[in-house]
Protein backbone atom coordinates (compact mmCIF):
# COMPACT_ATOMS: atom_id res chain seq x y z
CA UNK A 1 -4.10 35.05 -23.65
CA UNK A 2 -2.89 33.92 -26.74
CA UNK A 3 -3.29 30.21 -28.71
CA UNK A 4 0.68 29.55 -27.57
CA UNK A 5 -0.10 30.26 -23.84
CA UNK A 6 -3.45 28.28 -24.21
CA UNK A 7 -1.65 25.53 -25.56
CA UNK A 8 1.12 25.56 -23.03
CA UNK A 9 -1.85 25.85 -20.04
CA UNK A 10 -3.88 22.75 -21.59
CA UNK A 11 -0.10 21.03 -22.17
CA UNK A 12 0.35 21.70 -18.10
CA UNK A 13 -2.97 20.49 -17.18
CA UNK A 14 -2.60 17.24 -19.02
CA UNK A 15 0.69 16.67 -17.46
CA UNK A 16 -0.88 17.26 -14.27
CA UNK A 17 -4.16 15.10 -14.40
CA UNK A 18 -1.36 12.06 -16.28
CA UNK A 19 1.14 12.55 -12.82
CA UNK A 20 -2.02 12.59 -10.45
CA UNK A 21 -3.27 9.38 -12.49
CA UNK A 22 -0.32 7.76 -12.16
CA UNK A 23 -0.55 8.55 -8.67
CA UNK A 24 -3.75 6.70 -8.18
CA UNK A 25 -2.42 3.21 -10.24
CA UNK A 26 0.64 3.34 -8.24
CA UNK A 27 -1.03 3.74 -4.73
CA UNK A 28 -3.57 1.75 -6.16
CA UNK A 29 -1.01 -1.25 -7.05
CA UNK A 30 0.20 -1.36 -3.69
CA UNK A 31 -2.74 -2.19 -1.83
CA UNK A 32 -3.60 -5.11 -4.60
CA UNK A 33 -0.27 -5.84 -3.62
CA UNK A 34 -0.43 -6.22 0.12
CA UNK A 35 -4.24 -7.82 -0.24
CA UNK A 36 -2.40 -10.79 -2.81
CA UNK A 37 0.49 -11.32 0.07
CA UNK A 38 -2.20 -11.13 3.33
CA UNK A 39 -4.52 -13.34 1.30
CA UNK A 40 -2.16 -15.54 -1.00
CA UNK A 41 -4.85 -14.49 -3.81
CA UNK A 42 -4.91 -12.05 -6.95
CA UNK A 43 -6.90 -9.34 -7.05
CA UNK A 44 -8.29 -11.52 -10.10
CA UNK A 45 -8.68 -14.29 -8.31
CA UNK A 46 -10.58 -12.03 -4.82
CA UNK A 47 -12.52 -10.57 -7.47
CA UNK A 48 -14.07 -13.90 -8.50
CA UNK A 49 -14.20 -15.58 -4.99
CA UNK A 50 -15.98 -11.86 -3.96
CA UNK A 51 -18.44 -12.48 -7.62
CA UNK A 52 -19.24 -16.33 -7.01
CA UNK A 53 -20.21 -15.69 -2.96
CA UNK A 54 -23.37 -13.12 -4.36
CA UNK A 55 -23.92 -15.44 -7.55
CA UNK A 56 -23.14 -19.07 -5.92
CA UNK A 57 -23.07 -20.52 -8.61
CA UNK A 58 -22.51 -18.92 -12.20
CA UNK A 59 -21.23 -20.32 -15.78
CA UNK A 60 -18.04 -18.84 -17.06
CA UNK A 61 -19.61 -17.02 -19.62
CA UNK A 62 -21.52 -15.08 -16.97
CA UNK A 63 -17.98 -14.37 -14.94
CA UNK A 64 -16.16 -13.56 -17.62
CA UNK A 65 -19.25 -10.77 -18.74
CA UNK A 66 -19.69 -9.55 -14.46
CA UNK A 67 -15.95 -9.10 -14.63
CA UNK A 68 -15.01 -7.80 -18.48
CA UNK A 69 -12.90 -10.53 -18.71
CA UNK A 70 -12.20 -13.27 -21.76
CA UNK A 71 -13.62 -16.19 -20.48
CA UNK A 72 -10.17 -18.15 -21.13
CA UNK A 73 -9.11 -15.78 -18.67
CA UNK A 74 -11.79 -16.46 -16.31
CA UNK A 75 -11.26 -20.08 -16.91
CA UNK A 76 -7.29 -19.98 -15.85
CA UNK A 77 -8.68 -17.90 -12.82
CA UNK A 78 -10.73 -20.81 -11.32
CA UNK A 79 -8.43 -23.41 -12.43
CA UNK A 80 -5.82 -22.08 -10.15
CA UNK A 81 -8.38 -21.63 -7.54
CA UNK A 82 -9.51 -25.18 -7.96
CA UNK A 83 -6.34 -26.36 -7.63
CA UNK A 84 -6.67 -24.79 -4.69
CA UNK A 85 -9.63 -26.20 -3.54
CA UNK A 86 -11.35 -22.93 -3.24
CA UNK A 87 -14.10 -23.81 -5.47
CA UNK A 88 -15.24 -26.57 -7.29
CA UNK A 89 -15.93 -26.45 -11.19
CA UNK A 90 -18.82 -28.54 -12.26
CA UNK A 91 -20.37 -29.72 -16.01
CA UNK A 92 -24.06 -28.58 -16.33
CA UNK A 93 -26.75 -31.34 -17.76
CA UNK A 94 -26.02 -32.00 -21.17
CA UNK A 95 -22.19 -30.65 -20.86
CA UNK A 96 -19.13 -33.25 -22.14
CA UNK A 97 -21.99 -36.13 -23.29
């Protein structure tokens, strides 16, 4: 085989595993999809309702690290679920004095 034909057959293969990956997000998108309409939630926000029910109670520095987020994203995420009213965002001792 020569270095053309190897480079074609490694050109092919890439193709294939990028198609196949794309595959995945796009099946993948569709069930976040369906979960966000069945459950009026993100995946974002499940994620961190599914994180806080094992931790109870957790600061958003410790979210934001479980879940590879920023914590300003973290603390958008439970802002709109306290609007909600799906949890409740409290100061620690010594916080805001």
């Amino acid at each position: 085989m020569g270095a053309a034909e190897s480079q074609d057959d490694r050109r092919d293969e890439v193709d294939q595993v990028l198609d196949n990956l794309r595959r995945v997000v796009s099946v993948l998108y569709g069930h976040a999809r369906r979960a966000e309409l069945l459950a009026r939630l993100t995946l974002a926000q499940a994620w961190l309702i599914k994180t806080l029910s094992r931790e109870k109670t957790a600061k958003v520095s410790d979210l934001a690290r479980t879940m590879h987020l920023s914590p300003s994203a973290v603390v958008r995420i439970v802002g709109r679920l306290e609007d909600r009213g799906l949890v409740v965002r409290t100061l620690e001792k010594g916080e805001g004095s």
